[in-house]
C-alpha atoms as a PDB file:
ATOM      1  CA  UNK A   1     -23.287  11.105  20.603  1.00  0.00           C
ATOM      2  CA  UNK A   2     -19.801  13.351  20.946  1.00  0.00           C
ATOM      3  CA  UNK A   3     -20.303  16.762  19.129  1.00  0.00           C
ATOM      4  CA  UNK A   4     -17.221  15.015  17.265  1.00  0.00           C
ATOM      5  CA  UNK A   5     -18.195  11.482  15.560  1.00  0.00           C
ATOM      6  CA  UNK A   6     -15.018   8.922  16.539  1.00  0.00           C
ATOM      7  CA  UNK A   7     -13.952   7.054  13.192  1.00  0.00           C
ATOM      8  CA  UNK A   8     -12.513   3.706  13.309  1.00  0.00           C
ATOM      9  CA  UNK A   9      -9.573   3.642  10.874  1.00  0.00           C
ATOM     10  CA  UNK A  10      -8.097   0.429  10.122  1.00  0.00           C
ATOM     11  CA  UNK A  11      -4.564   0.177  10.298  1.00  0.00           C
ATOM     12  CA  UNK A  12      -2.390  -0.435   7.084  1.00  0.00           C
ATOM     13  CA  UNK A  13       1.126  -2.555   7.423  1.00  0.00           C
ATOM     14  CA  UNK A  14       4.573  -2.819   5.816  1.00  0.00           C
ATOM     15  CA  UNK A  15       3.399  -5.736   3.615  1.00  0.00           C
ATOM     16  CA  UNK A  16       5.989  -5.161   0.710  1.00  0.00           C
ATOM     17  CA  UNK A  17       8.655  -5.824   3.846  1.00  0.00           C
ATOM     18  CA  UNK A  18       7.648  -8.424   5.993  1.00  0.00           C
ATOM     19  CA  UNK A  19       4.344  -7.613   7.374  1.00  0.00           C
ATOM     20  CA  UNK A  20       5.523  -6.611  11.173  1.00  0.00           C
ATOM     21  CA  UNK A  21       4.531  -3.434  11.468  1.00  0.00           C
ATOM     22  CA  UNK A  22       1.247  -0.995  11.679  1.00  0.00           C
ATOM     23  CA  UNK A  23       2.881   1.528   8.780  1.00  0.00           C
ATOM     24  CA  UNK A  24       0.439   3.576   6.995  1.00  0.00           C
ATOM     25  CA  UNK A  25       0.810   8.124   6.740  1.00  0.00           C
ATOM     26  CA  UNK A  26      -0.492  10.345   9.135  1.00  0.00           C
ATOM     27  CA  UNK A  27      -2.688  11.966   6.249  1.00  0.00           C
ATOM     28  CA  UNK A  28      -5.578   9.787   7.064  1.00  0.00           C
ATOM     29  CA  UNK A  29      -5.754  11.350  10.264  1.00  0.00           C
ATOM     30  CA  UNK A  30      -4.875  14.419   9.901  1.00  0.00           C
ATOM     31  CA  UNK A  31      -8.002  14.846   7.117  1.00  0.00           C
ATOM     32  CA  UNK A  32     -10.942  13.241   9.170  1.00  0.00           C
ATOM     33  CA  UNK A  33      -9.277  15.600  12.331  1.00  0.00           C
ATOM     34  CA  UNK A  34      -9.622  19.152   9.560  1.00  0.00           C
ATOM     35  CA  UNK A  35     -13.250  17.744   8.954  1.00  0.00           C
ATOM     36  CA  UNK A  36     -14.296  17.346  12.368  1.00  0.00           C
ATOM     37  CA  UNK A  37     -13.836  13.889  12.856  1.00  0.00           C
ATOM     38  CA  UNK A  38     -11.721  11.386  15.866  1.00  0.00           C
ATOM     39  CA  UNK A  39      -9.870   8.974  14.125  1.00  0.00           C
ATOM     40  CA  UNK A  40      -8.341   6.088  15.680  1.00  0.00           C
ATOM     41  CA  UNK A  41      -6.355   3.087  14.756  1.00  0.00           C
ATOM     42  CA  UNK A  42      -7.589  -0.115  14.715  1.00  0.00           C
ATOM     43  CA  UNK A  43      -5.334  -2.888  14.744  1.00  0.00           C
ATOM     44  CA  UNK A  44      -6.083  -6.842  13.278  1.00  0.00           C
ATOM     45  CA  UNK A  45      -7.867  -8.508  16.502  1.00  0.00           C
ATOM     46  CA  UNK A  46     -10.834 -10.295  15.558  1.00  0.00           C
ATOM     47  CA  UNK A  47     -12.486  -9.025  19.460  1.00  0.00           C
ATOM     48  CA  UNK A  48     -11.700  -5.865  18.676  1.00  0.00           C
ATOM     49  CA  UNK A  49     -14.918  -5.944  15.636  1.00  0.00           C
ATOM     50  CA  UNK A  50     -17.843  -6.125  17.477  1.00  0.00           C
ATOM     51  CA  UNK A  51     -17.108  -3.606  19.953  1.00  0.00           C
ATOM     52  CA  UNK A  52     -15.704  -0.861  17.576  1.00  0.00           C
ATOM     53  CA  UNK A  53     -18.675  -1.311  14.848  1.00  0.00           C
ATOM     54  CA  UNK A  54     -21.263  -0.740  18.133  1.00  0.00           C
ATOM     55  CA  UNK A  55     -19.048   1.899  19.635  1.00  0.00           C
ATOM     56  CA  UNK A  56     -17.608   3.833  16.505  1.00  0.00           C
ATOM     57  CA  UNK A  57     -19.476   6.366  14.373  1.00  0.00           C
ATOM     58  CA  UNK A  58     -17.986   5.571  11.113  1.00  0.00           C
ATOM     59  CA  UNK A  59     -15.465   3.621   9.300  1.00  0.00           C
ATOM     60  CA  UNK A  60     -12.184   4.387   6.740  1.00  0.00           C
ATOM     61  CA  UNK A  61     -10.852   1.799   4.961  1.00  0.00           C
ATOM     62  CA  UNK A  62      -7.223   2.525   3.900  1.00  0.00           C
ATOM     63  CA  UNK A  63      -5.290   2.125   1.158  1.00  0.00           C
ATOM     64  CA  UNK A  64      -2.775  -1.008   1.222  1.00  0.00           C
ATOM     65  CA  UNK A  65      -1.672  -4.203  -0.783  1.00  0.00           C
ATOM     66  CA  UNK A  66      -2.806  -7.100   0.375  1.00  0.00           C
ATOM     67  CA  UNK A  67      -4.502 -10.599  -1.186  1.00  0.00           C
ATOM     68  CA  UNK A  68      -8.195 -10.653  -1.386  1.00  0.00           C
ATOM     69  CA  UNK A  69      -9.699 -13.724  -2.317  1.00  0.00           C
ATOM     70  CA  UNK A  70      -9.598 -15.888  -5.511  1.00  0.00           C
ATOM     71  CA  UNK A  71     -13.600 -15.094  -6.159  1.00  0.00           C
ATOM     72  CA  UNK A  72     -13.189 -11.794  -6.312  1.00  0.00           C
ATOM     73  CA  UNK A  73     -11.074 -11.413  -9.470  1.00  0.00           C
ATOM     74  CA  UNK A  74     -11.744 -12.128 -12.861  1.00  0.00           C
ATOM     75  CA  UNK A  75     -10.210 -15.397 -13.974  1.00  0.00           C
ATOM     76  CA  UNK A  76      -6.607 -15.847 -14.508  1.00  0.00           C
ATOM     77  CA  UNK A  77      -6.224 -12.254 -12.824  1.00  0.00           C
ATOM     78  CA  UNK A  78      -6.109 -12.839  -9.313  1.00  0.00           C
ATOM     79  CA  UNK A  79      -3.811 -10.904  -6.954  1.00  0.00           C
ATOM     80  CA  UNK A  80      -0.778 -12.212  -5.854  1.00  0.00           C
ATOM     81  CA  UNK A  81      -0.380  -9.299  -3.143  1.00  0.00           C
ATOM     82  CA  UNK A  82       0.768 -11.212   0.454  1.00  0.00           C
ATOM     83  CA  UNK A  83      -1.488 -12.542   2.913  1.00  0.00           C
ATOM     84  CA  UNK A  84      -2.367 -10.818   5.452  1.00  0.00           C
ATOM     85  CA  UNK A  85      -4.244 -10.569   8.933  1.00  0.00           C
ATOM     86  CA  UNK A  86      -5.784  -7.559   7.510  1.00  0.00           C
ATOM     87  CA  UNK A  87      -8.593  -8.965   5.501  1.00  0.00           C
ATOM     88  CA  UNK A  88     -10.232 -11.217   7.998  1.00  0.00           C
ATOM     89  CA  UNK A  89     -10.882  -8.129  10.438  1.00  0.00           C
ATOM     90  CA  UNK A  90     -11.044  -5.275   7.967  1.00  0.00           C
ATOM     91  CA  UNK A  91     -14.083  -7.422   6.397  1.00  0.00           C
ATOM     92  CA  UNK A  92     -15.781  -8.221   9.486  1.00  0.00           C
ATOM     93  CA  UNK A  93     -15.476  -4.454  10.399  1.00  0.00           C
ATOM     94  CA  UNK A  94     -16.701  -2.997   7.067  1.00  0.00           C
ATOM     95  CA  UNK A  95     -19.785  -5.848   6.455  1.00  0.00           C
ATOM     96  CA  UNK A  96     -20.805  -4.665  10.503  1.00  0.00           C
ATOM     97  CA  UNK A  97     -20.704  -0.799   9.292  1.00  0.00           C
ATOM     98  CA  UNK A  98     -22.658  -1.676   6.291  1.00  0.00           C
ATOM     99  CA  UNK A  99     -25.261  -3.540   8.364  1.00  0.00           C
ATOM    100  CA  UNK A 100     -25.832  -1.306  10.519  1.00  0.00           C
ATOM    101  CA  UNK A 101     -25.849   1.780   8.322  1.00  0.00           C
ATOM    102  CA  UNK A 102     -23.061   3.737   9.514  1.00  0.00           C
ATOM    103  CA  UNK A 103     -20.532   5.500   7.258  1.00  0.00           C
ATOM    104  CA  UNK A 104     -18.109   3.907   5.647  1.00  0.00           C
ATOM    105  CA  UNK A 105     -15.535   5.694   3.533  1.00  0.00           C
ATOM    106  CA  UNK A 106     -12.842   3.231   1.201  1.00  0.00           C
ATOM    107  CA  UNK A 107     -10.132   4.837  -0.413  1.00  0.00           C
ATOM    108  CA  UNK A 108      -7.897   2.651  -2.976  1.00  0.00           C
ATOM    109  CA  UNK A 109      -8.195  -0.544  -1.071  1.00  0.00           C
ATOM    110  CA  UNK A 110     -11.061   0.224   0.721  1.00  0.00           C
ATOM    111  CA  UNK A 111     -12.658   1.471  -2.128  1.00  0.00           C
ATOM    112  CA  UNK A 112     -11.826  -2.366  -4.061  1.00  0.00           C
ATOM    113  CA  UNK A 113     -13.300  -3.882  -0.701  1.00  0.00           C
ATOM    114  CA  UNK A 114     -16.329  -2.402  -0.734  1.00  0.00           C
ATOM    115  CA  UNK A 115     -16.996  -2.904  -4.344  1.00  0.00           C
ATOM    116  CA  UNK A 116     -16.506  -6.862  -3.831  1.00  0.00           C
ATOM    117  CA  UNK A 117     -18.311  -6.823  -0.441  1.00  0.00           C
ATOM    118  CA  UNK A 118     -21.429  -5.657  -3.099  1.00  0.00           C
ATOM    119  CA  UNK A 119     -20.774  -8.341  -5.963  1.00  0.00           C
ATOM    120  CA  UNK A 120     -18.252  -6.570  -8.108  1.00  0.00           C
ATOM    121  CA  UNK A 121     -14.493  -7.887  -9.303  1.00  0.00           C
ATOM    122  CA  UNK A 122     -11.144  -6.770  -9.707  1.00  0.00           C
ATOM    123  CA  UNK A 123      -8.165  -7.310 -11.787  1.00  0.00           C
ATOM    124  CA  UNK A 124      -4.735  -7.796  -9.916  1.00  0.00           C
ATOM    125  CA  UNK A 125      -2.855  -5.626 -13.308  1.00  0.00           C
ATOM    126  CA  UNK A 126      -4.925  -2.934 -14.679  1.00  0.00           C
ATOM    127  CA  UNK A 127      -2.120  -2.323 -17.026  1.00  0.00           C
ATOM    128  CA  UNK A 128      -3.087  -5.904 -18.994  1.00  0.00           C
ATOM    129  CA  UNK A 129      -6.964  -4.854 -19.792  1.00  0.00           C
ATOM    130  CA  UNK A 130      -5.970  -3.131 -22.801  1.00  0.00           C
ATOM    131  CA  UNK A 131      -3.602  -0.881 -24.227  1.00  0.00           C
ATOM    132  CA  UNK A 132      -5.309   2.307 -23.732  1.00  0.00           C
ATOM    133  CA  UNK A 133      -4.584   1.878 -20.363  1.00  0.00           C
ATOM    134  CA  UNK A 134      -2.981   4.363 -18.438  1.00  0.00           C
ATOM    135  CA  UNK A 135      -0.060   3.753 -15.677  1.00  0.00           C
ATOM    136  CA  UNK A 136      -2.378   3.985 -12.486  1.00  0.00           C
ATOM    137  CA  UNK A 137       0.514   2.844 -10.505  1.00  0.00           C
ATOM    138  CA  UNK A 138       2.293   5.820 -10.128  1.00  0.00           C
ATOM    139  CA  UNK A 139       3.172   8.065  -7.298  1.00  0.00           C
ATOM    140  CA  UNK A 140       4.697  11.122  -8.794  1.00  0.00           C
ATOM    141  CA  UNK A 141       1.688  10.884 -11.453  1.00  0.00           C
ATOM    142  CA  UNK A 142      -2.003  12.437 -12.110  1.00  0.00           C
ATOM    143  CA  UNK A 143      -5.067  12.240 -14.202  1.00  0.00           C
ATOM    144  CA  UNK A 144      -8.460  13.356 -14.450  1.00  0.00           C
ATOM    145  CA  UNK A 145     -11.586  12.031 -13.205  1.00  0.00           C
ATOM    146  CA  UNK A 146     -15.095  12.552 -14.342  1.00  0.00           C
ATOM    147  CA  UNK A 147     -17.950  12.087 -11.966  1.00  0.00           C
ATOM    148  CA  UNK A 148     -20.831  10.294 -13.048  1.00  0.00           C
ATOM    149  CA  UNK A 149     -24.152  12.977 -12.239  1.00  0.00           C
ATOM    150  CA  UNK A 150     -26.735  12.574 -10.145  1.00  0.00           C
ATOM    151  CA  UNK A 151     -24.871  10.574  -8.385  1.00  0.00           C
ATOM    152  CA  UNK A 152     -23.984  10.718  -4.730  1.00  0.00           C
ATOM    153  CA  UNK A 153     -20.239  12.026  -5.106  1.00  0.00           C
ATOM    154  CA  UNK A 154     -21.507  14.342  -7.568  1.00  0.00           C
ATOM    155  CA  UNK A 155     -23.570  16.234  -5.022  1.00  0.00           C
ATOM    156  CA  UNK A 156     -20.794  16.275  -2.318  1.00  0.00           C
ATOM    157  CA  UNK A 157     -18.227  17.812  -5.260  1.00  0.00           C
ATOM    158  CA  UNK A 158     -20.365  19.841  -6.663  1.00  0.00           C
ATOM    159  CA  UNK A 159     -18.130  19.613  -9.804  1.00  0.00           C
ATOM    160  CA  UNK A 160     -17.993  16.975 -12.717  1.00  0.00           C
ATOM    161  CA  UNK A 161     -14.575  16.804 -13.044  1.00  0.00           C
ATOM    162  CA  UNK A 162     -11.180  17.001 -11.815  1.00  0.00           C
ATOM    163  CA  UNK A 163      -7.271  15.803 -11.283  1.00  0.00           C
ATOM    164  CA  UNK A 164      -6.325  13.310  -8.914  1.00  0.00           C
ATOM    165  CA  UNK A 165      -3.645  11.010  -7.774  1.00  0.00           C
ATOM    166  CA  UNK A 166      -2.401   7.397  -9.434  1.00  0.00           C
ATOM    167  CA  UNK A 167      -1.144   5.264  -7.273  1.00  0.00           C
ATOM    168  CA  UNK A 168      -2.549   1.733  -7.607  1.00  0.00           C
ATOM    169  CA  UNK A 169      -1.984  -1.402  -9.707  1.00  0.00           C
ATOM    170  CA  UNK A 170      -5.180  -3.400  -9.024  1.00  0.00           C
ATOM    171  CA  UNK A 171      -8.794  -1.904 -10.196  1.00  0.00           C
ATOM    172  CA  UNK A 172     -12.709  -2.802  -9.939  1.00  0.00           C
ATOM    173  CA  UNK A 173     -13.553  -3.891 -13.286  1.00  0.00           C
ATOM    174  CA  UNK A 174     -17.278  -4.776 -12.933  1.00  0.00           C
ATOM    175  CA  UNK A 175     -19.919  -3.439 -10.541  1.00  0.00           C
ATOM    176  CA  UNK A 176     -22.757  -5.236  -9.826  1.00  0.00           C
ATOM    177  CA  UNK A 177     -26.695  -3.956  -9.018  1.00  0.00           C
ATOM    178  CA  UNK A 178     -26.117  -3.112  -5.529  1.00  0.00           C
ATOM    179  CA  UNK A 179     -23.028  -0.261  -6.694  1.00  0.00           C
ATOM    180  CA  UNK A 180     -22.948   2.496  -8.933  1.00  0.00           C
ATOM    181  CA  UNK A 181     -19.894   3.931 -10.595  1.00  0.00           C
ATOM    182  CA  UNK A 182     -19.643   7.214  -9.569  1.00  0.00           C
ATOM    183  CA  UNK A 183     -16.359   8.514 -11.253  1.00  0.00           C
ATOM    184  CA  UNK A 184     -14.288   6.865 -14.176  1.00  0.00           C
ATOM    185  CA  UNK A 185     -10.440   7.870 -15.140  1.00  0.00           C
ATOM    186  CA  UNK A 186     -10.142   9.131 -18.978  1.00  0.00           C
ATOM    187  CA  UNK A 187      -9.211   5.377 -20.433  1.00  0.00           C
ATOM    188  CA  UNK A 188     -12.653   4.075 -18.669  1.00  0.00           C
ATOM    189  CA  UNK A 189     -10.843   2.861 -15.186  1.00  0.00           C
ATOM    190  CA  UNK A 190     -13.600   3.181 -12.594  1.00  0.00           C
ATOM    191  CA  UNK A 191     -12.523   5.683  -9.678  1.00  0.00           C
ATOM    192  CA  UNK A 192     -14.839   5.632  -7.341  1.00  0.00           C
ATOM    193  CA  UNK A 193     -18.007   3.594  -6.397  1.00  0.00           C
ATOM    194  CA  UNK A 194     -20.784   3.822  -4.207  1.00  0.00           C
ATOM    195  CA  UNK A 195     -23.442   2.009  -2.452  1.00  0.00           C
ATOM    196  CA  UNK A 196     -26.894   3.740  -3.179  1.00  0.00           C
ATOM    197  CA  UNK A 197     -28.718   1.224  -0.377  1.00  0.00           C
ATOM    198  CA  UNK A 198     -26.589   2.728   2.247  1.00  0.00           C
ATOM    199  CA  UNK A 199     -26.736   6.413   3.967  1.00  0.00           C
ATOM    200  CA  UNK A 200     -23.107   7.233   3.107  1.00  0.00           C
ATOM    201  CA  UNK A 201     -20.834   3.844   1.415  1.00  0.00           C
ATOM    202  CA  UNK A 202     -18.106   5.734  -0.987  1.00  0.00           C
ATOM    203  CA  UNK A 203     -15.031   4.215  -2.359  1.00  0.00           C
ATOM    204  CA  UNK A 204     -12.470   6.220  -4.119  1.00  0.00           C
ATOM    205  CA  UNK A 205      -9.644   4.909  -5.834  1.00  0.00           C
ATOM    206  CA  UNK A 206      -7.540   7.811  -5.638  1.00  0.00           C
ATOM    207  CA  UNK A 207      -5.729   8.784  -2.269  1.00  0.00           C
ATOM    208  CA  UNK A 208      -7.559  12.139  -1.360  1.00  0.00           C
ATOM    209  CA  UNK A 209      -6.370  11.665   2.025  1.00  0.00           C
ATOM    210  CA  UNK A 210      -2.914  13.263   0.577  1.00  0.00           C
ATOM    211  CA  UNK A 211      -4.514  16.657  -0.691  1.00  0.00           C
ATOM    212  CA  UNK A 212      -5.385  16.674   2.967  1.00  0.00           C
ATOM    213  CA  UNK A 213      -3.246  20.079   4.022  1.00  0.00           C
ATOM    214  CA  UNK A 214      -4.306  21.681  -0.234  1.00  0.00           C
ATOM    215  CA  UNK A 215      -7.186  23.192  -1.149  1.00  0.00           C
ATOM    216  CA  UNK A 216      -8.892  20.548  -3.130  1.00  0.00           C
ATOM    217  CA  UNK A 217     -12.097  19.905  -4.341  1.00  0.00           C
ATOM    218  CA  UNK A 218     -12.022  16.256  -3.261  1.00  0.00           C
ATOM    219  CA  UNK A 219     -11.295  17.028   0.537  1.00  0.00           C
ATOM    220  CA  UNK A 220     -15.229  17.432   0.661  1.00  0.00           C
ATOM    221  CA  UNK A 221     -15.849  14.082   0.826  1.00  0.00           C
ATOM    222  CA  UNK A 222     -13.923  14.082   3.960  1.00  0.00           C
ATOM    223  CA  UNK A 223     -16.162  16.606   5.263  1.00  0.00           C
ATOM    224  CA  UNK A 224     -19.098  14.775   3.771  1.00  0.00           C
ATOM    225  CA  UNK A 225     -18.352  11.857   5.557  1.00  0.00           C
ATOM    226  CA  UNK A 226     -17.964  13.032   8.827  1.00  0.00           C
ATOM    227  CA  UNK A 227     -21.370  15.082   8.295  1.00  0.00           C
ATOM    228  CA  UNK A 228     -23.018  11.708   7.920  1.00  0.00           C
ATOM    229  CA  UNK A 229     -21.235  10.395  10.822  1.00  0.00           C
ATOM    230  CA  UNK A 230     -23.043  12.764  13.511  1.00  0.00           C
ATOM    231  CA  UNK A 231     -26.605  11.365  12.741  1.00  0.00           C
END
């Protein structure tokens, strides 16, 4: 294996446009690069899955906004994002990581993804669970996050809480056996999940990839990941 593990990244698109372009930021790259990682694009070919989960040392799932199926959501929530190409591969790619044990990082999207993947479900508004909710969907915005101990995101931080960003408008509601919460927002949003069956499965709902050039305490999970991604 290269002294440097390659990462599969899966593209994100201009969806709120009209879906005909790769568009996502550089960030992503730019943080698995400053941990040690080779990040590369993958685009929405359904060939393209089996060779990249054999060939590719880990996975990160991107943020994006895009509709994941009906089952997934609770009842009378479901999203009403856009179709897209995306999900058909980005699945395939993720459940072939999983099975095989690699490392798969999700953040927002990728994060959702992976919770459903493992039996958890969403809500396309997290705004409408309750008043006490606070406005996740906003870019200029922050909020803490505790981390649930003994978990594994607790021993990459090495802290139990911590400010991050807001920038989403659907949210994992429910976990099921195979996930853990690992971090929850202040009004009881879950931020991150993980899968304890696998050697490194993390979702966060925050976008850590954009404290990529700061000194931030979440940027270890970057390095984390790309730790697990040499073995």
């Amino acid at each position: 294996m290269s002294k440097n593990p390659r990462i599969a990244v899966i593209m994100d698109e201009n969806t709120s446009v009209d879906g005909t372009r790769y568009d996502m930021t550089k960030a992503y790259f730019i943080a698995i690069h400053r941990a040690g990682g080779l990040p590369f694009g993958i685009p929405y070919f359904a060939d393209l899955v089996e060779p990249v989960v054999e060939e590719f040392d880990g996975l990160v799932s991107v943020g994006g906004r895009i509709r994941f199926p009906g089952e997934w959501y609770i009842p009378g929530h479901e999203s009403r994002y856009p179709l897209s190409e995306r999900l058909a591969v980005e699945m395939a790619l993720m459940q072939g990581f999983l099975n095989r044990d690699k490392p798969v990082l999700g953040i927002c999207n990728g994060m959702q993804m992976l919770a459903c993947l493992n039996g958890g479900r969403m809500v396309h508004e997290v705004r409408k669970v309750g008043a006490h909710i606070l406005d996740h969907d906003n870019r200029n915005g922050t909020h803490t996050v505790s981390i649930a101990p003994g978990t594994m995101l607790s021993r990459i931080l090495g802290t139990d809480q911590f400010a991050v960003n807001s920038r989403h408008q659907e949210a994992v509601v429910e976990v099921s056996g195979k996930a853990v919460a690992a971090a929850k927002a202040d009004d009881g949003v879950i931020e991150a999940i993980e899968i304890p069956s696998r050697r490194f499965a993390l979702g966060l709902q925050w976008h850590q990839e954009a404290f990529a050039t700061q000194d931030h305490p979440g940027n270890r999970v970057f390095s984390a990941f790309i730790e697990a991604s040499r073995k």
